[in-house]
PDB file of N, CA and C in Angstrom:
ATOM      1  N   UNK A   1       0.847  -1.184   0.000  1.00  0.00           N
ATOM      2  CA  UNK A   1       0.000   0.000   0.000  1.00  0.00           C
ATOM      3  C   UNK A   1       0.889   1.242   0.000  1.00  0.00           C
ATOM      4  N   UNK A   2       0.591   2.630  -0.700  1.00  0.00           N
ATOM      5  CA  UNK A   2       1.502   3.216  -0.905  1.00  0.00           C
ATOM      6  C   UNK A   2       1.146   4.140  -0.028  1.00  0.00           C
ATOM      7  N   UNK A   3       1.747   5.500   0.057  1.00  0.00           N
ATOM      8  CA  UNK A   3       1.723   6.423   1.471  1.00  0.00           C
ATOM      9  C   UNK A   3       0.241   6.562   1.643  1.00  0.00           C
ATOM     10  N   UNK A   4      -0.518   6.915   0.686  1.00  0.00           N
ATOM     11  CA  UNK A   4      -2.151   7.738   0.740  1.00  0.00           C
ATOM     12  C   UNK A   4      -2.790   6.539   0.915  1.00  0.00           C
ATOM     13  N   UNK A   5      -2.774   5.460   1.248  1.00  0.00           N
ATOM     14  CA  UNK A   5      -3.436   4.415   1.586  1.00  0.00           C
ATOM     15  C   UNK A   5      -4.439   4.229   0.326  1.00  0.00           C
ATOM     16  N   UNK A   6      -4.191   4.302  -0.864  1.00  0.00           N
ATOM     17  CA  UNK A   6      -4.962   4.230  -2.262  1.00  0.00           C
ATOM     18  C   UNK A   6      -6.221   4.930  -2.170  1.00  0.00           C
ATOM     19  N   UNK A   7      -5.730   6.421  -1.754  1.00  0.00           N
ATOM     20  CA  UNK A   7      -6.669   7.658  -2.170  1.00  0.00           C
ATOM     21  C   UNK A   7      -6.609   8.237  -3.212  1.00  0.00           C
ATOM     22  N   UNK A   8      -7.336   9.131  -4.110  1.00  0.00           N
ATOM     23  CA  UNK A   8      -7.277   9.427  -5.093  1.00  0.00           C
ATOM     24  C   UNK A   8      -7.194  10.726  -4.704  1.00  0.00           C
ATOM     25  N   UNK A   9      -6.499  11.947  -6.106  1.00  0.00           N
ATOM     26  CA  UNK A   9      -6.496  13.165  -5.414  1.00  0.00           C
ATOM     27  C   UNK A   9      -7.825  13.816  -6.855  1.00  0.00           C
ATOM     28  N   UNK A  10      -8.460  15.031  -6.162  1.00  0.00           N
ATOM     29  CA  UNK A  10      -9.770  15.209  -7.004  1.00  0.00           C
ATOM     30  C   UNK A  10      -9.191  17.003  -6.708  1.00  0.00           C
ATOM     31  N   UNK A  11      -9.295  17.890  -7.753  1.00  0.00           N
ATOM     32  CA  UNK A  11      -9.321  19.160  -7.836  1.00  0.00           C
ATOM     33  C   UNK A  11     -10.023  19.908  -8.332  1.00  0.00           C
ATOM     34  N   UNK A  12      -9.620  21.306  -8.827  1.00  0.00           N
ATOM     35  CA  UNK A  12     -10.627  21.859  -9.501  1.00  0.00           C
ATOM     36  C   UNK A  12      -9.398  23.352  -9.689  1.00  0.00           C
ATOM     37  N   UNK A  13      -9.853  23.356 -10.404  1.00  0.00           N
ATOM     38  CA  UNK A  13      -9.373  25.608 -10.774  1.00  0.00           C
ATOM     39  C   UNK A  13      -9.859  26.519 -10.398  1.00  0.00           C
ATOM     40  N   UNK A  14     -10.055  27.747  -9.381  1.00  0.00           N
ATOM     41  CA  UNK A  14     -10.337  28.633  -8.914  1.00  0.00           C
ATOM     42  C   UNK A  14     -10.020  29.489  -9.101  1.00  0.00           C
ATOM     43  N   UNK A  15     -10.677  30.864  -8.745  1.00  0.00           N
ATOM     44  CA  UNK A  15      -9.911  32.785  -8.582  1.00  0.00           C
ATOM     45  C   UNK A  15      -9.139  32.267  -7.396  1.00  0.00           C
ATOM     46  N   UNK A  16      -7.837  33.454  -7.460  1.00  0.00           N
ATOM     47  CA  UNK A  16      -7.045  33.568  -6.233  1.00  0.00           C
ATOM     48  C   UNK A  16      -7.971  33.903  -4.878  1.00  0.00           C
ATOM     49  N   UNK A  17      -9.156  34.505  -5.281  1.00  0.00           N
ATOM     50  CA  UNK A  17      -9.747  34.751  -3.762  1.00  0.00           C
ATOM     51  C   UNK A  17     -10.157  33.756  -3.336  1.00  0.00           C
ATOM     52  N   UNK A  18     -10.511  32.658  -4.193  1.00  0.00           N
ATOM     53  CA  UNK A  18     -10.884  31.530  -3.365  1.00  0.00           C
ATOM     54  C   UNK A  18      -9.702  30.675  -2.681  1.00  0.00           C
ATOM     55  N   UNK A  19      -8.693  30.283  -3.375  1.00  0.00           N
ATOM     56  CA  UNK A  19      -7.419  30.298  -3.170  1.00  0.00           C
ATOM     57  C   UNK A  19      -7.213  30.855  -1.356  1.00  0.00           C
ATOM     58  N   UNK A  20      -6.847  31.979  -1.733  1.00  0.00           N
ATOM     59  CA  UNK A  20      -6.988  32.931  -0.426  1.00  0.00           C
ATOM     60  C   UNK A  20      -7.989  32.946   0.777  1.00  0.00           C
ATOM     61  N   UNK A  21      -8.712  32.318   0.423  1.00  0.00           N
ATOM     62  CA  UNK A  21     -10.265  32.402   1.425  1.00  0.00           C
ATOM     63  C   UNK A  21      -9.835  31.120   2.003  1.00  0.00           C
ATOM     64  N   UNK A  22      -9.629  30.125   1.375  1.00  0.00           N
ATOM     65  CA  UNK A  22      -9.737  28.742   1.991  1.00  0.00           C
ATOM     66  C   UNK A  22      -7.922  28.443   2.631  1.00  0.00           C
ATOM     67  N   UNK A  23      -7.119  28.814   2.083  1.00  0.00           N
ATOM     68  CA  UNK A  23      -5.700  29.396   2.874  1.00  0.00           C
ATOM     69  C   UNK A  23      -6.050  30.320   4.649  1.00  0.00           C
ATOM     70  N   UNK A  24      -7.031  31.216   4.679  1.00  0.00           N
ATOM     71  CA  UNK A  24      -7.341  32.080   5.994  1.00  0.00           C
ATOM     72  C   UNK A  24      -7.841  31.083   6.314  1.00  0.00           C
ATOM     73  N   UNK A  25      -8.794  30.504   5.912  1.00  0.00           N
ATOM     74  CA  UNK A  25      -9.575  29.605   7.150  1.00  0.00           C
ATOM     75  C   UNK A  25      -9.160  28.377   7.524  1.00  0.00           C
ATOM     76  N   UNK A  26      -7.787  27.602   6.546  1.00  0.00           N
ATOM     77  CA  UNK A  26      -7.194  26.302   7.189  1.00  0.00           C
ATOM     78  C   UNK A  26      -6.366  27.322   8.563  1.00  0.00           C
ATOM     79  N   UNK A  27      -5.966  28.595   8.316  1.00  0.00           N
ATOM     80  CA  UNK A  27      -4.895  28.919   9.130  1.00  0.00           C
ATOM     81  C   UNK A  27      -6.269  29.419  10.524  1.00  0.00           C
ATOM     82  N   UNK A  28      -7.079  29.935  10.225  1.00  0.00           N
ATOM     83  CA  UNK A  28      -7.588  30.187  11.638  1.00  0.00           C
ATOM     84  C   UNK A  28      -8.497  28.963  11.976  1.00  0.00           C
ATOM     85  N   UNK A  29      -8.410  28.099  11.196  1.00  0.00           N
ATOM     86  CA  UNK A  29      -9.037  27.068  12.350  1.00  0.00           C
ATOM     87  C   UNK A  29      -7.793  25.798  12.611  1.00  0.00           C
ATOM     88  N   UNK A  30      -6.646  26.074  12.162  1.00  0.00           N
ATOM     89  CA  UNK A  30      -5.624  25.210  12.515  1.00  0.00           C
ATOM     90  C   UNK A  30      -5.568  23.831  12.002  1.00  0.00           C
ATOM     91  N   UNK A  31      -5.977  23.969  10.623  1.00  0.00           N
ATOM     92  CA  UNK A  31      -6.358  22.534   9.447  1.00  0.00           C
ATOM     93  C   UNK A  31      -6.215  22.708   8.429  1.00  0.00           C
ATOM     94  N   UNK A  32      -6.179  21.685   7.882  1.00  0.00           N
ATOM     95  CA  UNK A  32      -5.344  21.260   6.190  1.00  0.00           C
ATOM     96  C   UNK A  32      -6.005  21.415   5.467  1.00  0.00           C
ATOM     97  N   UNK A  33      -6.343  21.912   4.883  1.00  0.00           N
ATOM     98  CA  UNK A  33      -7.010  22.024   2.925  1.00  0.00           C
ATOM     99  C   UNK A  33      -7.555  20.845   2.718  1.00  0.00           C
ATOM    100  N   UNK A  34      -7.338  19.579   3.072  1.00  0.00           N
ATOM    101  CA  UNK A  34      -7.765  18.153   2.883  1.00  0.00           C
ATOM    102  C   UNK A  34      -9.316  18.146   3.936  1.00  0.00           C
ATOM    103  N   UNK A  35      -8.837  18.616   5.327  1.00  0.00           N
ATOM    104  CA  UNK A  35      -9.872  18.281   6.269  1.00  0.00           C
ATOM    105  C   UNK A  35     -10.804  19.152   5.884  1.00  0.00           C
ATOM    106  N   UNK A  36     -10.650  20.715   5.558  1.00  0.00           N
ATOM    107  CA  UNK A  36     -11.434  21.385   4.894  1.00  0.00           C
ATOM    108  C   UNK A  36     -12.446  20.898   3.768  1.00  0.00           C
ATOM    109  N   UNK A  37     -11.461  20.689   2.788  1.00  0.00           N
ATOM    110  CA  UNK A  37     -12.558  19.924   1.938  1.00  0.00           C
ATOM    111  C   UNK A  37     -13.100  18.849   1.535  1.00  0.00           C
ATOM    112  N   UNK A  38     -12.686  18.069   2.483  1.00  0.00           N
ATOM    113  CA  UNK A  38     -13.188  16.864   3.059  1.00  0.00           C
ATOM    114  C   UNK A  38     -14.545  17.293   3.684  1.00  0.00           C
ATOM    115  N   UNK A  39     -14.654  17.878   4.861  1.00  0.00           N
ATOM    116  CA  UNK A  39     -15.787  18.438   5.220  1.00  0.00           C
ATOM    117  C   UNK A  39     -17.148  19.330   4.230  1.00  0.00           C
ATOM    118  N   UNK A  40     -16.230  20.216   3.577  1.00  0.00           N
ATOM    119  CA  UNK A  40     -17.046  20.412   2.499  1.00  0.00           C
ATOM    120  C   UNK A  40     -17.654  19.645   1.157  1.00  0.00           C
ATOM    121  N   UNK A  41     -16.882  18.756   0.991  1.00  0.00           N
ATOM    122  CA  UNK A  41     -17.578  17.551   0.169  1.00  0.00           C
ATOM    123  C   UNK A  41     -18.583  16.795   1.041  1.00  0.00           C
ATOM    124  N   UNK A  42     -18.476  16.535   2.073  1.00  0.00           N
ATOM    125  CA  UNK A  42     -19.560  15.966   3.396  1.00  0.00           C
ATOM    126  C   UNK A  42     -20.752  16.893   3.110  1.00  0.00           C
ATOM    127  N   UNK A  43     -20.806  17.978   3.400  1.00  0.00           N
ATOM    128  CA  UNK A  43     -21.608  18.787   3.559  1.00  0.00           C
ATOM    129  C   UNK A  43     -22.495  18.767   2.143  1.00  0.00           C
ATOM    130  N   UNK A  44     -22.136  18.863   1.061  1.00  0.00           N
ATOM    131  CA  UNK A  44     -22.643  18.992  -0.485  1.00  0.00           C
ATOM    132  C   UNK A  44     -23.129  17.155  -0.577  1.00  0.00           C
ATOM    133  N   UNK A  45     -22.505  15.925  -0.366  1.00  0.00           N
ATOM    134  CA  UNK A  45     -22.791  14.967   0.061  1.00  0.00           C
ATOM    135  C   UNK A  45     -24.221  14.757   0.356  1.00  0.00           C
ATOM    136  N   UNK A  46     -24.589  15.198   1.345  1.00  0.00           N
ATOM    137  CA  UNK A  46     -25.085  14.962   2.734  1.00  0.00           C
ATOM    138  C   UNK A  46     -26.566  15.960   1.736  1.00  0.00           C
ATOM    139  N   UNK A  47     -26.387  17.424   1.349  1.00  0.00           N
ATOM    140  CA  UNK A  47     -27.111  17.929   0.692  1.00  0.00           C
ATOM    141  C   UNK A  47     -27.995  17.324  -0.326  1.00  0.00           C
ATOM    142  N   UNK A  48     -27.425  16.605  -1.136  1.00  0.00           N
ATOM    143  CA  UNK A  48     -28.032  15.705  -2.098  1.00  0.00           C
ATOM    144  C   UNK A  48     -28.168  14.484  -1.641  1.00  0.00           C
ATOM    145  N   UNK A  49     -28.690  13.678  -0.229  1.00  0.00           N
ATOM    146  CA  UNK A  49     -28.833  12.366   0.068  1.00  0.00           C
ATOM    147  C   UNK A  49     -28.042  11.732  -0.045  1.00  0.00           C
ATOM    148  N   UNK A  50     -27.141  11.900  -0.310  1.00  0.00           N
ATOM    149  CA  UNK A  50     -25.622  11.248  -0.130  1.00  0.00           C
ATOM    150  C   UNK A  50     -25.463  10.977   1.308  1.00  0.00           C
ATOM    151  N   UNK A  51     -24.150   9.988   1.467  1.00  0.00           N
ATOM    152  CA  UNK A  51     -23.767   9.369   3.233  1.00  0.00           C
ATOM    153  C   UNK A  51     -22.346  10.238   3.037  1.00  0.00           C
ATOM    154  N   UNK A  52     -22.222  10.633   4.042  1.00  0.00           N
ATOM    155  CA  UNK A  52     -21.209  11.436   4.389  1.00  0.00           C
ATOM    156  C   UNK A  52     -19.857  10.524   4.568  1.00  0.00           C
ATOM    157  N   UNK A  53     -18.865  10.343   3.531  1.00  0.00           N
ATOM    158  CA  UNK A  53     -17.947   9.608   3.156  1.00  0.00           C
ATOM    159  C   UNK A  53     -16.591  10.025   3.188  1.00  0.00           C
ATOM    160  N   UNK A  54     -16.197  11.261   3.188  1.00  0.00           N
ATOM    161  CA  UNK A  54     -14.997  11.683   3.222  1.00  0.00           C
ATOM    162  C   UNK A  54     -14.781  11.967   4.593  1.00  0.00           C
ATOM    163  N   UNK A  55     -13.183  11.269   5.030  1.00  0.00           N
ATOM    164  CA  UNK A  55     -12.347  11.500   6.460  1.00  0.00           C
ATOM    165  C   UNK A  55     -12.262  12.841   6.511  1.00  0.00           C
ATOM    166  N   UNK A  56     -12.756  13.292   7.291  1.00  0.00           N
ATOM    167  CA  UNK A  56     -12.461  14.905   8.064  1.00  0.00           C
ATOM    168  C   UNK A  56     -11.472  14.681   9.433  1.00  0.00           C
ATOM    169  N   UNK A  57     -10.910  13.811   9.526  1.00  0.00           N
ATOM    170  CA  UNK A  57      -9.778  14.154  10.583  1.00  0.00           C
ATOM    171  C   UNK A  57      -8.504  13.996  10.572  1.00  0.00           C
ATOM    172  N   UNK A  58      -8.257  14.985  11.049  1.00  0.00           N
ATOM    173  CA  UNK A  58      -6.440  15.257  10.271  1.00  0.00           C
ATOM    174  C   UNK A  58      -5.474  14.506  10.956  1.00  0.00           C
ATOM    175  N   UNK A  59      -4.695  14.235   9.961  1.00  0.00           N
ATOM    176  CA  UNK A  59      -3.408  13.540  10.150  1.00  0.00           C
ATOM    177  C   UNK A  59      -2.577  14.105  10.359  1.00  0.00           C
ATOM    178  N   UNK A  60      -1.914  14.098  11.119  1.00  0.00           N
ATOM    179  CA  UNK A  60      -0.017  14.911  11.444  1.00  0.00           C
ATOM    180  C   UNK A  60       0.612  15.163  10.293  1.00  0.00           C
ATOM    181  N   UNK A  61       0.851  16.848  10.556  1.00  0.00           N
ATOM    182  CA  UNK A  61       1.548  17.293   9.601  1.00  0.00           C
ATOM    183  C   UNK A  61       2.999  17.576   9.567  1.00  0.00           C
ATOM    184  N   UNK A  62       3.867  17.619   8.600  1.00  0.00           N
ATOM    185  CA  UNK A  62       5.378  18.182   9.047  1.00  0.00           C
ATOM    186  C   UNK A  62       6.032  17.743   9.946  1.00  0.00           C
ATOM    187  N   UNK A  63       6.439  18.053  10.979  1.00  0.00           N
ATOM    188  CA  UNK A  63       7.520  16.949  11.917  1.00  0.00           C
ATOM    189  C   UNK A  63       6.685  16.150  12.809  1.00  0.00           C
ATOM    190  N   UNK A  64       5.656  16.870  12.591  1.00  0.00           N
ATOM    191  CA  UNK A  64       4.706  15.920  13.602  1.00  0.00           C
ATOM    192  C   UNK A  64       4.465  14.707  12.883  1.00  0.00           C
ATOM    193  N   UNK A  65       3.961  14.549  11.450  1.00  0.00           N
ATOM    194  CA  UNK A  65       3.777  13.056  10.400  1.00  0.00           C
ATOM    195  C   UNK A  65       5.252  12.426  10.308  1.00  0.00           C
ATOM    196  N   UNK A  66       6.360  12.952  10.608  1.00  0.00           N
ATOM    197  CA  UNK A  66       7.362  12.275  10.033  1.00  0.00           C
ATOM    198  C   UNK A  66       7.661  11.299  11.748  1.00  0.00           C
ATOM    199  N   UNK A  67       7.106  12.244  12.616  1.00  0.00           N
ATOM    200  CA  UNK A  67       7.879  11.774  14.043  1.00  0.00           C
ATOM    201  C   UNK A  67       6.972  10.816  14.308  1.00  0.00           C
ATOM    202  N   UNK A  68       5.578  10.889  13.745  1.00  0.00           N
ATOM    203  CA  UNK A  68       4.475   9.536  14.063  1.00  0.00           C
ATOM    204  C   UNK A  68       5.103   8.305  13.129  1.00  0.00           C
ATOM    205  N   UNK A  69       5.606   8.440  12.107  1.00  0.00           N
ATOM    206  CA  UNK A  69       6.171   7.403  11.810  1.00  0.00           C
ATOM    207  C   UNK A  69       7.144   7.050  11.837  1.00  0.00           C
ATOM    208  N   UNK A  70       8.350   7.240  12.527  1.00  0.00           N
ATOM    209  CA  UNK A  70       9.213   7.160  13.109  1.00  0.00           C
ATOM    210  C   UNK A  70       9.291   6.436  14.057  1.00  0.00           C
ATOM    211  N   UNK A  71       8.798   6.654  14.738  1.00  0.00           N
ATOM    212  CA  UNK A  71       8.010   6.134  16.099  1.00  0.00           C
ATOM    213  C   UNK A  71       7.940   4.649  15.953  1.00  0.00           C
ATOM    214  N   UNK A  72       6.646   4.482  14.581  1.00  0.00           N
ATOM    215  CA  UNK A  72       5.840   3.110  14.336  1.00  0.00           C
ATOM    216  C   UNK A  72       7.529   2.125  13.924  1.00  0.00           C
ATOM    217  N   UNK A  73       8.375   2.693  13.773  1.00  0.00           N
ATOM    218  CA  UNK A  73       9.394   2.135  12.737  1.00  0.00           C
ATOM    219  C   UNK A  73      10.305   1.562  13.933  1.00  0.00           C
ATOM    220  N   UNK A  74      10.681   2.954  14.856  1.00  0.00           N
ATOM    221  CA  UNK A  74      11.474   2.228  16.410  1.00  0.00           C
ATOM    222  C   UNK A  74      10.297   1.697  17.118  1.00  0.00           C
ATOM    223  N   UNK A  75       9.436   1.636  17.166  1.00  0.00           N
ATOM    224  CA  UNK A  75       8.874   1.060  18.571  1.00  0.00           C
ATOM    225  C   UNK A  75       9.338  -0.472  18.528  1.00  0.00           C
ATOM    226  N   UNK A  76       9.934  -0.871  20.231  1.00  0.00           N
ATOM    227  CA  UNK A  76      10.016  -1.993  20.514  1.00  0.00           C
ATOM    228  C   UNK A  76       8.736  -3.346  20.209  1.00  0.00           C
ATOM    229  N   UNK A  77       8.234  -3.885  20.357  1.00  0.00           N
ATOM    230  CA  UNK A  77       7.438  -5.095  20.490  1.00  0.00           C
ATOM    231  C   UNK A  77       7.452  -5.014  21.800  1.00  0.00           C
ATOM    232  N   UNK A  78       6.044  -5.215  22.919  1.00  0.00           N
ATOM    233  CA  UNK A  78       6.020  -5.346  23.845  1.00  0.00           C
ATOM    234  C   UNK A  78       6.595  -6.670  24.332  1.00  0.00           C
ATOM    235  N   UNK A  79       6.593  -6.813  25.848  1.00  0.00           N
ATOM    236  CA  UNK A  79       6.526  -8.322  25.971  1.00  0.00           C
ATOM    237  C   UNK A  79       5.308  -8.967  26.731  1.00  0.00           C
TER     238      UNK A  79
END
């Protein structure tokens, strides 16, 4: 299995303000562009009778993702 656990990546083209809009609000609510629109695909989902399918919870980013797997790589085996 490769890093994204066989996720697919889905985009789109925007104005810079949207760009910019969704940049302010990963930074004031302290989340990734993924959990963002993860949630917002939920929401549009969920709108049209859809089951709310996309992970909205974030994964460790930057030294924090590298040090979670790090971790998994030294950890001993209990006894």
């Amino acid at each position: 299995m490769n890093a994204r656990g066989g996720r697919r990546q889905i985009g789109g083209y925007f104005e810079p303000k949207v760009v910019r809009s969704l940049r302010r609000l990963a930074a004031d609510r302290d989340a990734t562009h993924q959990v963002l629109l993860a949630e917002a695909l939920n929401d549009l989902f969920e709108k049209y009778g859809y089951e709310r399918v996309a992970d909205e919870t974030q994964a460790p980013r930057g030294g924090a993702a590298l040090k979670a797997r790090l971790s998994k790589v030294t950890e001993e085996p209990s006894a």
